[in-house]
PDB file of N, CA and C in Angstrom:
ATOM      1  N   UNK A   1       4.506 -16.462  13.763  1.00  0.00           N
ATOM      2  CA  UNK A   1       5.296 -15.389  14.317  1.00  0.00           C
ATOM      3  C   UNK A   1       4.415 -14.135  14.407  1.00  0.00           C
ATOM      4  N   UNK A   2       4.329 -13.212  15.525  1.00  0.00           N
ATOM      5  CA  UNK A   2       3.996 -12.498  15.817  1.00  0.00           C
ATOM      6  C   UNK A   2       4.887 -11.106  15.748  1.00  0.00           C
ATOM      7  N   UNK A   3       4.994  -9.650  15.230  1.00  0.00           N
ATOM      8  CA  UNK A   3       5.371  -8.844  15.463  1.00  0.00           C
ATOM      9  C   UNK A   3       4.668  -7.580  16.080  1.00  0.00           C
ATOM     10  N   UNK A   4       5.143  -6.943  16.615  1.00  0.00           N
ATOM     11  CA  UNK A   4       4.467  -5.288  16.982  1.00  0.00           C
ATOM     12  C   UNK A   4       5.181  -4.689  16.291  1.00  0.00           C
ATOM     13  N   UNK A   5       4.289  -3.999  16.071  1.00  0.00           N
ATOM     14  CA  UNK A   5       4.952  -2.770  15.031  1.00  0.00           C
ATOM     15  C   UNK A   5       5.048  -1.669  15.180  1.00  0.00           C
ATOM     16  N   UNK A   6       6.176  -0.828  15.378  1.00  0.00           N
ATOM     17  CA  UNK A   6       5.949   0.361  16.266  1.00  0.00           C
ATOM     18  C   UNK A   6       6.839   1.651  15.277  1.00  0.00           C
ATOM     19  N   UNK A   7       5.993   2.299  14.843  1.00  0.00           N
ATOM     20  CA  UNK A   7       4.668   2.449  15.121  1.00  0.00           C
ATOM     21  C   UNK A   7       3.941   2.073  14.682  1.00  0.00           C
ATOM     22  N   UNK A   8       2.493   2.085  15.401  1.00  0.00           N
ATOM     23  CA  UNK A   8       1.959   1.674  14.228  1.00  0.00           C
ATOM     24  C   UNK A   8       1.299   1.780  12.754  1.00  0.00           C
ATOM     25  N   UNK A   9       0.739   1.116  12.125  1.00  0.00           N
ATOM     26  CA  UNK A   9       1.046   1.991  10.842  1.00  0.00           C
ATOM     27  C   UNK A   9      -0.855   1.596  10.467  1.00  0.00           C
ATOM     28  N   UNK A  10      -0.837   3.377  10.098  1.00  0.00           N
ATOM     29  CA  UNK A  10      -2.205   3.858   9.656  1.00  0.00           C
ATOM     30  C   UNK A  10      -2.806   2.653   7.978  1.00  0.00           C
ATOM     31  N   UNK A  11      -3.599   1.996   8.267  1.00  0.00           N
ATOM     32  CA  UNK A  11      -4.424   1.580   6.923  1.00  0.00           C
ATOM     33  C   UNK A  11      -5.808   1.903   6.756  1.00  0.00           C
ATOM     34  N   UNK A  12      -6.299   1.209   5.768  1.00  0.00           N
ATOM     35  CA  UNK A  12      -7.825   1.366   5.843  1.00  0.00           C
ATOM     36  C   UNK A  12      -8.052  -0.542   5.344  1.00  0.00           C
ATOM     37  N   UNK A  13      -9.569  -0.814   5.605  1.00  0.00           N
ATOM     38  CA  UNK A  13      -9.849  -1.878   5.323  1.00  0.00           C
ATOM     39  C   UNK A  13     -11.409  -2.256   5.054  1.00  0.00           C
ATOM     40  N   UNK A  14     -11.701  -3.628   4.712  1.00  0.00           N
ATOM     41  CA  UNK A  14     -13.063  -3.145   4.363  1.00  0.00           C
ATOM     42  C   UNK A  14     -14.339  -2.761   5.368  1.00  0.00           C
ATOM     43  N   UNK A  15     -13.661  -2.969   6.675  1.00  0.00           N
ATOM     44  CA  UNK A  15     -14.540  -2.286   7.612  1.00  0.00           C
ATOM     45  C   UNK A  15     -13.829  -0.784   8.202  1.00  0.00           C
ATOM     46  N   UNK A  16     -13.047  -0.015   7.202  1.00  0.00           N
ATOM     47  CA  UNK A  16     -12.956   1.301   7.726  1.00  0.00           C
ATOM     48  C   UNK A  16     -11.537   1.175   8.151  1.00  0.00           C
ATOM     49  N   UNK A  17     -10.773   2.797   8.253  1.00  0.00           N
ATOM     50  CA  UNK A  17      -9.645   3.145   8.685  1.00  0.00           C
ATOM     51  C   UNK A  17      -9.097   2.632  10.339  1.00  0.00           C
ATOM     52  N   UNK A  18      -8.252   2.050   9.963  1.00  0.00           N
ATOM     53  CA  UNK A  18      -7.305   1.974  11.795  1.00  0.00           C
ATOM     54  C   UNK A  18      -6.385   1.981  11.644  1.00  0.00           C
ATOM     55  N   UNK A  19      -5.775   1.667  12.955  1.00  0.00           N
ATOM     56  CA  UNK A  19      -4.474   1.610  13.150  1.00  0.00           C
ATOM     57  C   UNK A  19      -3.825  -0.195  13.052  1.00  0.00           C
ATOM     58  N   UNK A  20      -2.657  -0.508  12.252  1.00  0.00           N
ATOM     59  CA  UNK A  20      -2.516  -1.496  12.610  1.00  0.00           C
ATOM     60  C   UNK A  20      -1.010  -1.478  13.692  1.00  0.00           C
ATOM     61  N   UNK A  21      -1.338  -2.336  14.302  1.00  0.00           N
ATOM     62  CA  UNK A  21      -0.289  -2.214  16.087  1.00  0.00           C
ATOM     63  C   UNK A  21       0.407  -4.002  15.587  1.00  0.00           C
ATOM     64  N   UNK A  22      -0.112  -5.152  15.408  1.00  0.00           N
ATOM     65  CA  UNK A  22       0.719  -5.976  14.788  1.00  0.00           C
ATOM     66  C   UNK A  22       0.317  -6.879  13.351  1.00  0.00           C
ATOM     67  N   UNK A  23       1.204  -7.716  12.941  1.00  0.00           N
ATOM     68  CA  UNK A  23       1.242  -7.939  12.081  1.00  0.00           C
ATOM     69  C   UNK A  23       1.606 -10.105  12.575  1.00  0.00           C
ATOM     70  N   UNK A  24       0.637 -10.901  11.830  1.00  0.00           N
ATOM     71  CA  UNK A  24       1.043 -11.810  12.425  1.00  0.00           C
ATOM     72  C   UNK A  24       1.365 -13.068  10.708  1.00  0.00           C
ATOM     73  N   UNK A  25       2.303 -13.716  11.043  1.00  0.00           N
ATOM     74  CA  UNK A  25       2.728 -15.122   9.685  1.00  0.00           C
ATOM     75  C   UNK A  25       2.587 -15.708  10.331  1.00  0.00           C
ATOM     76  N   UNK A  26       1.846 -16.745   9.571  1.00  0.00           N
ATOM     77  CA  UNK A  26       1.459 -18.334  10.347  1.00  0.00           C
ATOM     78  C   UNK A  26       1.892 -19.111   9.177  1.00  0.00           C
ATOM     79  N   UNK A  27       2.574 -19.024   8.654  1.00  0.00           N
ATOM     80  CA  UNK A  27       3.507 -19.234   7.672  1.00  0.00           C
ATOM     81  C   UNK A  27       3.433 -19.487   5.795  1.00  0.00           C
ATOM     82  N   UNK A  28       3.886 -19.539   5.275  1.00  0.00           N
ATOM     83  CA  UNK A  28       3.934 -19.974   3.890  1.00  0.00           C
ATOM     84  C   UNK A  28       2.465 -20.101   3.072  1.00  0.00           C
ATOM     85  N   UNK A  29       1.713 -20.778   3.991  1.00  0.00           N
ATOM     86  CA  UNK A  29       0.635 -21.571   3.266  1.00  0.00           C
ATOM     87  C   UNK A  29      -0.836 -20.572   3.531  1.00  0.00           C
ATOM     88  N   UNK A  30      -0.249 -19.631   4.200  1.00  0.00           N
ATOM     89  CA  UNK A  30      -1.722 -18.248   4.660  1.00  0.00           C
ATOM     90  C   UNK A  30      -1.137 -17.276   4.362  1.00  0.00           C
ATOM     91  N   UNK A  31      -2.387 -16.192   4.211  1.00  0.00           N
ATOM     92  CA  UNK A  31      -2.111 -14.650   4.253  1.00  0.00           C
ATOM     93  C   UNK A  31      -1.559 -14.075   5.671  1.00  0.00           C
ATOM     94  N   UNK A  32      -0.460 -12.965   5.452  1.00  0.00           N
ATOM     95  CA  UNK A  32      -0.069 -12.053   6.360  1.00  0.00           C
ATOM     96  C   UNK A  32      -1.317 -11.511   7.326  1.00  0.00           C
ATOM     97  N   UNK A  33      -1.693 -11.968   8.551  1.00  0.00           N
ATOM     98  CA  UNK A  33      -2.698 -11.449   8.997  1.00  0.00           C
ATOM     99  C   UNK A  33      -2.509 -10.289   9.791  1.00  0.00           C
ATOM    100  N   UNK A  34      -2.817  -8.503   9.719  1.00  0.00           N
ATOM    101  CA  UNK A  34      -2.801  -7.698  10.427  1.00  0.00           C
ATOM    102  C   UNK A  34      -3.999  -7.340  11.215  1.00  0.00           C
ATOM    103  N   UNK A  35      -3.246  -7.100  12.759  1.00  0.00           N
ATOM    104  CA  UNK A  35      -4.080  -7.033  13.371  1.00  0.00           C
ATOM    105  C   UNK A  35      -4.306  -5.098  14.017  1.00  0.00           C
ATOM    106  N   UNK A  36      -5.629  -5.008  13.461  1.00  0.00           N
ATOM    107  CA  UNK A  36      -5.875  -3.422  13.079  1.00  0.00           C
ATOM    108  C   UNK A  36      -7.271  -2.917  14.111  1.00  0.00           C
ATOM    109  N   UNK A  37      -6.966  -1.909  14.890  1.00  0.00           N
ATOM    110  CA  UNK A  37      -8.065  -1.334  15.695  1.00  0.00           C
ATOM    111  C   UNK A  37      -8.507  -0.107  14.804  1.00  0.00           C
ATOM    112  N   UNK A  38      -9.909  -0.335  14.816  1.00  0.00           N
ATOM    113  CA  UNK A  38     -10.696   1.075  13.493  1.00  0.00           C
ATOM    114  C   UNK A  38     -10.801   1.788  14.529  1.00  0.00           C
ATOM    115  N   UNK A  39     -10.633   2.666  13.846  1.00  0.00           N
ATOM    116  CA  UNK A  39     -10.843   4.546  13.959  1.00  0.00           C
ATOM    117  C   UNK A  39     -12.498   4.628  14.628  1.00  0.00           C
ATOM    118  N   UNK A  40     -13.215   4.188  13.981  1.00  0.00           N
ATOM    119  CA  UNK A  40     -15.075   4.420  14.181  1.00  0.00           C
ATOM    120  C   UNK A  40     -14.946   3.684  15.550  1.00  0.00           C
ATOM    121  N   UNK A  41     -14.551   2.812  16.165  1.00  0.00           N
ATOM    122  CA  UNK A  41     -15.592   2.617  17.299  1.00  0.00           C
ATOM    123  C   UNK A  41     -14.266   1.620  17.969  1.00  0.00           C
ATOM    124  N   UNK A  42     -13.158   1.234  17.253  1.00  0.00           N
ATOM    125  CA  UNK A  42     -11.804   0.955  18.444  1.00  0.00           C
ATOM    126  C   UNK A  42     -12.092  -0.885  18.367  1.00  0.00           C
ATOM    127  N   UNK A  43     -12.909  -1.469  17.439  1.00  0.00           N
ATOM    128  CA  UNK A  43     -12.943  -3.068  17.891  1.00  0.00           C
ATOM    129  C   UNK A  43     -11.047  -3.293  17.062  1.00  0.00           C
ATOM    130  N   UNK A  44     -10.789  -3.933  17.443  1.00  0.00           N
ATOM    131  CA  UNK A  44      -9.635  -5.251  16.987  1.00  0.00           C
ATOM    132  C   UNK A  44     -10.191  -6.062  15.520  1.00  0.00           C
ATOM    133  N   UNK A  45      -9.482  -6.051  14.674  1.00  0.00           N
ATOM    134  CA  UNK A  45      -9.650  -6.645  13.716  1.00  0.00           C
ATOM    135  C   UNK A  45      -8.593  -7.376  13.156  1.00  0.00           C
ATOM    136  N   UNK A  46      -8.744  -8.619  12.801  1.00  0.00           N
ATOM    137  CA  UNK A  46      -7.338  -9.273  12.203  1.00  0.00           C
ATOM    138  C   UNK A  46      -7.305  -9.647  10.973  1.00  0.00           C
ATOM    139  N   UNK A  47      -7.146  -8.520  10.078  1.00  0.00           N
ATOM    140  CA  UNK A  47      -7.723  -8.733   8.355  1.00  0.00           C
ATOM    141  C   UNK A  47      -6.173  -9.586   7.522  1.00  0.00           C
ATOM    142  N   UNK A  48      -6.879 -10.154   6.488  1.00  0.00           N
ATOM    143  CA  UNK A  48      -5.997 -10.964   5.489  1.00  0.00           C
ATOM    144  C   UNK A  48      -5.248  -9.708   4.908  1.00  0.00           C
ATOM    145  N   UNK A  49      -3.997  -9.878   4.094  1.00  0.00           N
ATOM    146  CA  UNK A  49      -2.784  -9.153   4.149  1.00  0.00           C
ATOM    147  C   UNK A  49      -3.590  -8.694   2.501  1.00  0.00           C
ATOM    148  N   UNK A  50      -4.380  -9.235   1.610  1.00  0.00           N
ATOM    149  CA  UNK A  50      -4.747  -8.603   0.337  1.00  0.00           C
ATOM    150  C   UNK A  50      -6.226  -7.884   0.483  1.00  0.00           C
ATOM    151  N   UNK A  51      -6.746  -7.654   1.861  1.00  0.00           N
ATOM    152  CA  UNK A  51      -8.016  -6.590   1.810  1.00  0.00           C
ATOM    153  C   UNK A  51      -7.466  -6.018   2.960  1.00  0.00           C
ATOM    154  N   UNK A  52      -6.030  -5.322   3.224  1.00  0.00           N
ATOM    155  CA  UNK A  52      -5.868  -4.108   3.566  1.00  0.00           C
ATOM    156  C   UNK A  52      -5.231  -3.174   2.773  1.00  0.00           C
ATOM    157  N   UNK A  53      -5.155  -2.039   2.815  1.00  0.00           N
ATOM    158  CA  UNK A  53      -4.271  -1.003   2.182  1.00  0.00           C
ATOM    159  C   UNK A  53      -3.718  -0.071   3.050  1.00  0.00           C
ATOM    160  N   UNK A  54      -2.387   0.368   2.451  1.00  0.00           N
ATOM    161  CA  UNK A  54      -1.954   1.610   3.749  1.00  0.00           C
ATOM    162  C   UNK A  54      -2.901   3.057   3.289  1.00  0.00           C
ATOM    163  N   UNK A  55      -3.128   3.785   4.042  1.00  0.00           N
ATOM    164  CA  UNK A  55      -3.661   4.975   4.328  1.00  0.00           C
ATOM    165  C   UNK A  55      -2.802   5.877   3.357  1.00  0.00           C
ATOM    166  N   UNK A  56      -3.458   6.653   2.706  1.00  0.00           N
ATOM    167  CA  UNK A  56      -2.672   7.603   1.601  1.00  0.00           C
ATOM    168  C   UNK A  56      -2.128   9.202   3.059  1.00  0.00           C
ATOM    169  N   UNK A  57      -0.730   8.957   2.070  1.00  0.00           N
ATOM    170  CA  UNK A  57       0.007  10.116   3.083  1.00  0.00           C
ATOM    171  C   UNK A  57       0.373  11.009   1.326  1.00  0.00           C
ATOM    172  N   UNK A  58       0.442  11.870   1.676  1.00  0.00           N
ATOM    173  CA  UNK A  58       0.517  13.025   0.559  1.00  0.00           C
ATOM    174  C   UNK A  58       2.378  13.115   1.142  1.00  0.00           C
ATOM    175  N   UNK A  59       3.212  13.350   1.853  1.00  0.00           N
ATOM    176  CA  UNK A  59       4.388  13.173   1.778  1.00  0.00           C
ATOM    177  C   UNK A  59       5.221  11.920   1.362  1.00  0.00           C
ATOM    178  N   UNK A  60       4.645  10.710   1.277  1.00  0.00           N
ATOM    179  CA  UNK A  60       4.910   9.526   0.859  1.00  0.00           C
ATOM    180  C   UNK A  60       4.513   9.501  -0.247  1.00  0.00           C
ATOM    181  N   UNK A  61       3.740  10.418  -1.083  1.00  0.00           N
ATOM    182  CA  UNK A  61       3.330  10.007  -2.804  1.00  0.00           C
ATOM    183  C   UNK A  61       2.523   9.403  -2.945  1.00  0.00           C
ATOM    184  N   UNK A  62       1.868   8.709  -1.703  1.00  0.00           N
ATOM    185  CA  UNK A  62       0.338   7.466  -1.615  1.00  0.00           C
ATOM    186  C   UNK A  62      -0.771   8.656  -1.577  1.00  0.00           C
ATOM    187  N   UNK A  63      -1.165   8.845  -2.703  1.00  0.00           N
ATOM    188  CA  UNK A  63      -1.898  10.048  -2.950  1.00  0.00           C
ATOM    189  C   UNK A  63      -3.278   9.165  -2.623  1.00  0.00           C
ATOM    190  N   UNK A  64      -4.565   9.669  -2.582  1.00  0.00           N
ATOM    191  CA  UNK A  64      -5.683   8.844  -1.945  1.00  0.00           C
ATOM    192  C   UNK A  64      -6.630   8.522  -3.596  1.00  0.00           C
ATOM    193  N   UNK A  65      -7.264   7.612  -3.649  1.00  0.00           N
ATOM    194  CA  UNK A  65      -7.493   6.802  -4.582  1.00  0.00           C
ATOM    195  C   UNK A  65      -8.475   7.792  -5.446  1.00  0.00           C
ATOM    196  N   UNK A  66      -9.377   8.673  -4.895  1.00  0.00           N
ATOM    197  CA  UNK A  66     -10.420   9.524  -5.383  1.00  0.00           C
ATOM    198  C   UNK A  66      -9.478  10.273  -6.725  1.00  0.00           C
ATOM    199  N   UNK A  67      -8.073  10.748  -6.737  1.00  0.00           N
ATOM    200  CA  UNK A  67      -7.276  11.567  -7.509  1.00  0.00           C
ATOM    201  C   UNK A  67      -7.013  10.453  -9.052  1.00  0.00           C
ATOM    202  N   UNK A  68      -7.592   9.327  -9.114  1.00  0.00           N
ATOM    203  CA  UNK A  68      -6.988   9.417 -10.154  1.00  0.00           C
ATOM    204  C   UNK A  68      -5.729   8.424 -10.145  1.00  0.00           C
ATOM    205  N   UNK A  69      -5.616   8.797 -11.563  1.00  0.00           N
ATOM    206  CA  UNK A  69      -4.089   8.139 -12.719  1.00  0.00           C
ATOM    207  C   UNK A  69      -2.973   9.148 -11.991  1.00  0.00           C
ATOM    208  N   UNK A  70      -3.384  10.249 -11.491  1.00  0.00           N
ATOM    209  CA  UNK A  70      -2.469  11.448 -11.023  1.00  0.00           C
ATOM    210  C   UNK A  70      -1.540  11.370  -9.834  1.00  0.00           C
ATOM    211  N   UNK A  71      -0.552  10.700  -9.832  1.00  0.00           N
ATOM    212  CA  UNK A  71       0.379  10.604  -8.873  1.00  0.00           C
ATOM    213  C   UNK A  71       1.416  10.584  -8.487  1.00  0.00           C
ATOM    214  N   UNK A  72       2.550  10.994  -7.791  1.00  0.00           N
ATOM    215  CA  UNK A  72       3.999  11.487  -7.897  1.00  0.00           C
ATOM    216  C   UNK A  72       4.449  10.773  -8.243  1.00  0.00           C
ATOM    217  N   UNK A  73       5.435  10.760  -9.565  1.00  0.00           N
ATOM    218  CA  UNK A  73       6.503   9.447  -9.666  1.00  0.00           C
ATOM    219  C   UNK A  73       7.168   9.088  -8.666  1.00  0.00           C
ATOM    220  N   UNK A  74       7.559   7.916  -8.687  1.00  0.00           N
ATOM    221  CA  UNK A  74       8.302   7.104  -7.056  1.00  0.00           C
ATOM    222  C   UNK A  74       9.832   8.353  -6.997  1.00  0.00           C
ATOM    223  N   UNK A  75      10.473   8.351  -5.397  1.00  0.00           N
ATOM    224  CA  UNK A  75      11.298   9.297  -5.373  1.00  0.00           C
ATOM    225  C   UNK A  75      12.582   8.208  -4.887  1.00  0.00           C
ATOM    226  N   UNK A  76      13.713   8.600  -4.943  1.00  0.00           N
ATOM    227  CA  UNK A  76      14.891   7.762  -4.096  1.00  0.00           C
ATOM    228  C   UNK A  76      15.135   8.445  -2.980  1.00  0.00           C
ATOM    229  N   UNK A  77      16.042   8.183  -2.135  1.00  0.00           N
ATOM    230  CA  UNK A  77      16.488   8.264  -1.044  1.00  0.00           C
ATOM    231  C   UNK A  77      16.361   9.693  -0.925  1.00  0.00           C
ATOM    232  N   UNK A  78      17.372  10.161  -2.001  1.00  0.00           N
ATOM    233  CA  UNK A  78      17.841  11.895  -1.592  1.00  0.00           C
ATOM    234  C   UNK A  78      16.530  12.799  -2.460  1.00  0.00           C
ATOM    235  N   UNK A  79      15.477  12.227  -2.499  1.00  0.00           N
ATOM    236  CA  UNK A  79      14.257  12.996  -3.178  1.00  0.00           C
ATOM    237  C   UNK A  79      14.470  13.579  -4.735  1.00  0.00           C
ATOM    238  N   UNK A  80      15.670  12.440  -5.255  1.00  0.00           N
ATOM    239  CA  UNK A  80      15.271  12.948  -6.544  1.00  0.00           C
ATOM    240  C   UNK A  80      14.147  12.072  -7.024  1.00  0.00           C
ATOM    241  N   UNK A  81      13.619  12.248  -8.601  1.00  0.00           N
ATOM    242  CA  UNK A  81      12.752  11.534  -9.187  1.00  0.00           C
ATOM    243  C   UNK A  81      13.651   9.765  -9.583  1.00  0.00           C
ATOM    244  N   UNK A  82      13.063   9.131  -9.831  1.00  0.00           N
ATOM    245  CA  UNK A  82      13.817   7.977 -10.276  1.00  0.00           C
ATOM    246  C   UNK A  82      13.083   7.684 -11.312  1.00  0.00           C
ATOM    247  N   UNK A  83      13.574   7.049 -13.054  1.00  0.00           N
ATOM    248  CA  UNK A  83      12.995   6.845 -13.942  1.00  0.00           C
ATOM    249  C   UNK A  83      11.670   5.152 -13.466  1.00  0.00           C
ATOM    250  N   UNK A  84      10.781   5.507 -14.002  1.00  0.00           N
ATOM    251  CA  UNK A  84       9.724   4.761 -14.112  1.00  0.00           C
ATOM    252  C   UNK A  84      10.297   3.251 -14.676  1.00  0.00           C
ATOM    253  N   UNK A  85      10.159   2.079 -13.998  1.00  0.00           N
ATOM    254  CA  UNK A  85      10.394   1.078 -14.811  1.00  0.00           C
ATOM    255  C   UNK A  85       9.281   0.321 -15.583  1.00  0.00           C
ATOM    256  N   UNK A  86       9.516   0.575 -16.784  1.00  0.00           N
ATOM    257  CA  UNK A  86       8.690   0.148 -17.719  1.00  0.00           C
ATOM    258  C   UNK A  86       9.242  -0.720 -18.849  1.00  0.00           C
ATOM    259  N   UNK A  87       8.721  -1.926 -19.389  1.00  0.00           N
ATOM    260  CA  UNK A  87       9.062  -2.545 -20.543  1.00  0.00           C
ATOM    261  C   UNK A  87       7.883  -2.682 -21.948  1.00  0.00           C
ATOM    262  N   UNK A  88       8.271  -1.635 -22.874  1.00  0.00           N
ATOM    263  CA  UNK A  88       7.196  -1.312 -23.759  1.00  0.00           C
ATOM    264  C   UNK A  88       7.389  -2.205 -24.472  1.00  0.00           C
ATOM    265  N   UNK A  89       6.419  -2.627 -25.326  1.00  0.00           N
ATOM    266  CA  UNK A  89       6.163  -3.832 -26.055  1.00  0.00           C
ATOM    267  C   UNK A  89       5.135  -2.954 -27.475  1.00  0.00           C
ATOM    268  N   UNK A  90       6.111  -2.979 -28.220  1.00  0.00           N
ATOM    269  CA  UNK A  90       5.506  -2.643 -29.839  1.00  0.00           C
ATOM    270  C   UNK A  90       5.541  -3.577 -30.719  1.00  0.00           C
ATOM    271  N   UNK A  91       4.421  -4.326 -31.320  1.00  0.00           N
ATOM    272  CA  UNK A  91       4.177  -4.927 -32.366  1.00  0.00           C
ATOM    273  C   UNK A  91       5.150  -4.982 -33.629  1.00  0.00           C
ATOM    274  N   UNK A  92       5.830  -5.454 -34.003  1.00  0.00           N
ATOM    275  CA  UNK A  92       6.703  -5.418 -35.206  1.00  0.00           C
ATOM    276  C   UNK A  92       5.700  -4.830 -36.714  1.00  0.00           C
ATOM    277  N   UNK A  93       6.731  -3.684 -37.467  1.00  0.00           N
ATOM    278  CA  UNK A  93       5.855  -2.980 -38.116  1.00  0.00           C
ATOM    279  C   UNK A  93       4.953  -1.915 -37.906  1.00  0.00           C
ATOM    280  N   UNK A  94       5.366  -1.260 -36.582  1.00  0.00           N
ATOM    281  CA  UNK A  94       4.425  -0.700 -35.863  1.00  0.00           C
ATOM    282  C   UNK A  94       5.059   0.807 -36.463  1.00  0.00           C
ATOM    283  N   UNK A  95       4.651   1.764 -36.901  1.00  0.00           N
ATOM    284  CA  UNK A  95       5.275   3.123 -36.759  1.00  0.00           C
ATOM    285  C   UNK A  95       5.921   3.993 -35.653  1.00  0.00           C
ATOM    286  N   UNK A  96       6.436   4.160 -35.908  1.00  0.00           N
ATOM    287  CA  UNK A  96       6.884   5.400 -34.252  1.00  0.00           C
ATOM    288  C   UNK A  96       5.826   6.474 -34.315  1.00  0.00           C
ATOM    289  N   UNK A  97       5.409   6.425 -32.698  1.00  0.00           N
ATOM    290  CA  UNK A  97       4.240   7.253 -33.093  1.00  0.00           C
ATOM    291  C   UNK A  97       4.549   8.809 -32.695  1.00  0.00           C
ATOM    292  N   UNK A  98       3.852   9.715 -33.382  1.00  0.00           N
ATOM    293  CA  UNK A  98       4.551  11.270 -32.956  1.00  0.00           C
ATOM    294  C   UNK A  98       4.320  12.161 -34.265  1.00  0.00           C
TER     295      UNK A  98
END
């Protein structure tokens, strides 16, 4: 199956930033293949779905990788904060620490 994706949506990959315009499943047994035109020089590329990433947008919270541990907690719909889901795991006997 083939989709377009409109719009299309900004990534980067290991040959550099593009645009990806579609997105193709050849089903179950392969990677999501997107198909992405770079920014540097416009070739077509049809990268595996685990060596792309989306493009960091500073209004989306996809802060860009150079920053760090430092990044907006996830937001909900109406832009409040939403608690972090986490399951802590303390050793029995452990002190409370503080």
């Amino acid at each position: 199956m083939m989709l377009q994706l409109d719009p299309p949506l900004p990534m980067t990959t290991p040959r550099g930033a593009g645009l990806a315009h579609f997105v193709i499943d050849y089903g179950p047994e392969t990677h999501l293949m997107w198909v992405v035109f770079l920014d540097a020089d416009g070739t077509c590329r049809a990268v595996p779905n685990p060596e792309v990433r989306m493009a960091p947008n500073w209004s989306m919270g996809r802060r860009p990788a150079a920053t760090g541990p430092l990044h907006m907690p996830p937001q909900g719909g109406n832009g409040a904060v939403r608690p972090a889901n986490r399951i802590l795991s303390v050793p029995a006997g452990t002190p409370p620490a503080g």
